[in-house]
Protein backbone atom coordinates (compact mmCIF):
# COMPACT_ATOMS: atom_id res chain seq x y z
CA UNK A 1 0.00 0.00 0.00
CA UNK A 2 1.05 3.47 -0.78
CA UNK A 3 -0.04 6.46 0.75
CA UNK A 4 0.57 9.77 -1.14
CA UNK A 5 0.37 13.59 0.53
CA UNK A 6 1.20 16.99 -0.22
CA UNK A 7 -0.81 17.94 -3.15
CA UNK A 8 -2.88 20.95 -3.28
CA UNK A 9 -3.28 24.41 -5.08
CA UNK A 10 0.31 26.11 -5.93
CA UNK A 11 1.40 29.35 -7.75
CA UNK A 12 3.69 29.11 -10.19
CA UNK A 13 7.26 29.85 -9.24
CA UNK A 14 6.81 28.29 -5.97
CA UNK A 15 7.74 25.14 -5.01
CA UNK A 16 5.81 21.83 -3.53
CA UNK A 17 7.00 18.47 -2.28
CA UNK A 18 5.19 15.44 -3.01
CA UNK A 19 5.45 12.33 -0.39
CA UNK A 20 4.33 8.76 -0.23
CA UNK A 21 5.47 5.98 1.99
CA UNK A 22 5.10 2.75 1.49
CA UNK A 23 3.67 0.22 4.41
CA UNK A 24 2.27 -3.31 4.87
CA UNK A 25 4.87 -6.22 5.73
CA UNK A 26 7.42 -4.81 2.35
CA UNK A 27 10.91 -6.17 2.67
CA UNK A 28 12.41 -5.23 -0.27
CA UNK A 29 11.71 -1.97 -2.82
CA UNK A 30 13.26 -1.49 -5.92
CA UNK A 31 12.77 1.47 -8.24
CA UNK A 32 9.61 3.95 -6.86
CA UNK A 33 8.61 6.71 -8.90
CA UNK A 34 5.58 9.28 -9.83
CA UNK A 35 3.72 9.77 -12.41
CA UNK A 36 1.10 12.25 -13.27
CA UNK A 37 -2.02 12.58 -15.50
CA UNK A 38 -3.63 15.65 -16.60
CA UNK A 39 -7.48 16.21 -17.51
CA UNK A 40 -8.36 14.70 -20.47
CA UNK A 41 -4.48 13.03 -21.48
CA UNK A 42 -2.76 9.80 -21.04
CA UNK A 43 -0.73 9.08 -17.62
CA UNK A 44 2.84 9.69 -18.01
CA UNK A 45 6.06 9.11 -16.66
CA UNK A 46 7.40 11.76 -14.09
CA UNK A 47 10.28 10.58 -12.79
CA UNK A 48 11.60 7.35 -10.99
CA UNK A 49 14.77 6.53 -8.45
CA UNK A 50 15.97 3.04 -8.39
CA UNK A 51 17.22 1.16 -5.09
CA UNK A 52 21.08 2.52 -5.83
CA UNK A 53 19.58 6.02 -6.43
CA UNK A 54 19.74 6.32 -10.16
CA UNK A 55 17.21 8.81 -11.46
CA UNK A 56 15.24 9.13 -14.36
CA UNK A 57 12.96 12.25 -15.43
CA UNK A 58 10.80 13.65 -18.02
CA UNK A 59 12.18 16.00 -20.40
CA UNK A 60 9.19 18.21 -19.41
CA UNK A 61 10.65 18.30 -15.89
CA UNK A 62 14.38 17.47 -15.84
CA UNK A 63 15.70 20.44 -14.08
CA UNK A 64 13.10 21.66 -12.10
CA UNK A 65 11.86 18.78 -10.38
CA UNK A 66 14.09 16.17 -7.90
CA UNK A 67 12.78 13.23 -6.85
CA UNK A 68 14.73 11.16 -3.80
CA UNK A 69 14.11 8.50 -1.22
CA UNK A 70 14.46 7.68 2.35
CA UNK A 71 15.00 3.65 2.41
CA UNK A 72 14.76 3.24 6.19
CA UNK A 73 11.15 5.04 5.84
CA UNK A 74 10.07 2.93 2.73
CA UNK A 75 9.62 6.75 1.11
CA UNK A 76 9.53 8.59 -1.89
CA UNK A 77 9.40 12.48 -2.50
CA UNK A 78 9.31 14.65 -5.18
CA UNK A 79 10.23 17.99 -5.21
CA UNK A 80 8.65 20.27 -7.34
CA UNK A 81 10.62 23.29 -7.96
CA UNK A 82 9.35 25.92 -10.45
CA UNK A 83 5.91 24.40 -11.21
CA UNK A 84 3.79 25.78 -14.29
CA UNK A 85 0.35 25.73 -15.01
CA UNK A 86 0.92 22.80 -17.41
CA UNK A 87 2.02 20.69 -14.38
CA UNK A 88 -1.03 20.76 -13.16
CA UNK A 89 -2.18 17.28 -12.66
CA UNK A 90 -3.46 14.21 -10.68
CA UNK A 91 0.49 12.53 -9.29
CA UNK A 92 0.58 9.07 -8.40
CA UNK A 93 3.50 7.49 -6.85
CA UNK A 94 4.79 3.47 -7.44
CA UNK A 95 6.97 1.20 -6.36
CA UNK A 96 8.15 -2.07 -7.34
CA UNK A 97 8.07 -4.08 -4.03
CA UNK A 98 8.53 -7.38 -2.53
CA UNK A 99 5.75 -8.25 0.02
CA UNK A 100 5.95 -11.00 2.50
CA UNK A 101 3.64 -13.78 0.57
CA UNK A 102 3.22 -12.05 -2.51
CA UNK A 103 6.36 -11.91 -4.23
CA UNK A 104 7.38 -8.84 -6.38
CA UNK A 105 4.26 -6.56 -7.55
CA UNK A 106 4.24 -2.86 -8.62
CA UNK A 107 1.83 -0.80 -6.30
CA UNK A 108 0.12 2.09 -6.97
CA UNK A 109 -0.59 5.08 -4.82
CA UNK A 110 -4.46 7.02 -4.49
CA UNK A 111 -2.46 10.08 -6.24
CA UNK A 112 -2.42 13.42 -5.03
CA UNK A 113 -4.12 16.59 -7.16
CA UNK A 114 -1.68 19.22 -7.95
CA UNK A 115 -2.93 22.34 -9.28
CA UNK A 116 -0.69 25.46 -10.35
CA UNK A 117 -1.92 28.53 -10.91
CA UNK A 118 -0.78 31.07 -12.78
């Protein structure tokens, strides 16, 4: 289970941080990442952070957005750092995770509604 927070109503220019922690008996995580999906497109790729804390982002975001991890807390975050108004989406956090009797799954978070204003 993942449990997202931090979304809400922004102004452009400012910045917001994104969290989700992960619970319920995971022993192992892999990569964890967020993704986003706007009114009316397709869900896309964000950014992700791998176990050894390789990232990958977005061209639309490279630069202004840094996403990291706390392992101990099973967490994700994503820093948004000059947001725009065409950021302005639903973000949902994942994470590729072992679970004690289920084996490796990918997990999904509720996602979090970030609206910037401009």
């Amino acid at each position: 289970q993942l449990q997202a927070s931090g979304g809400g109503l922004v102004q452009a220019g400012r910045s917001l941080t994104l969290s989700c922690a992960a619970s319920g008996a995971i022993l192992r995580i892999n990569r964890m990442g967020w993704y986003r999906q706007a009114p009316g497109k397709q869900r896309e790729l964000v950014a992700t952070i791998t176990s050894g804390g390789i990232t990958n982002y977005a061209d639309s975001v490279r630069g202004r957005f840094t996403i990291s991890r706390d392992t101990a807390k099973n967490t994700v975050y994503l820093q948004m750092s000059s947001p725009k108004p065409d950021d302005t989406a639903v973000y949902y956090c994942t994470a590729n995770a072992y679970r004690q009797g289920f084996g490796w799954s990918d997990y999904w978070g509720q996602g979090t509604l970030v609206t910037v204003s401009s």
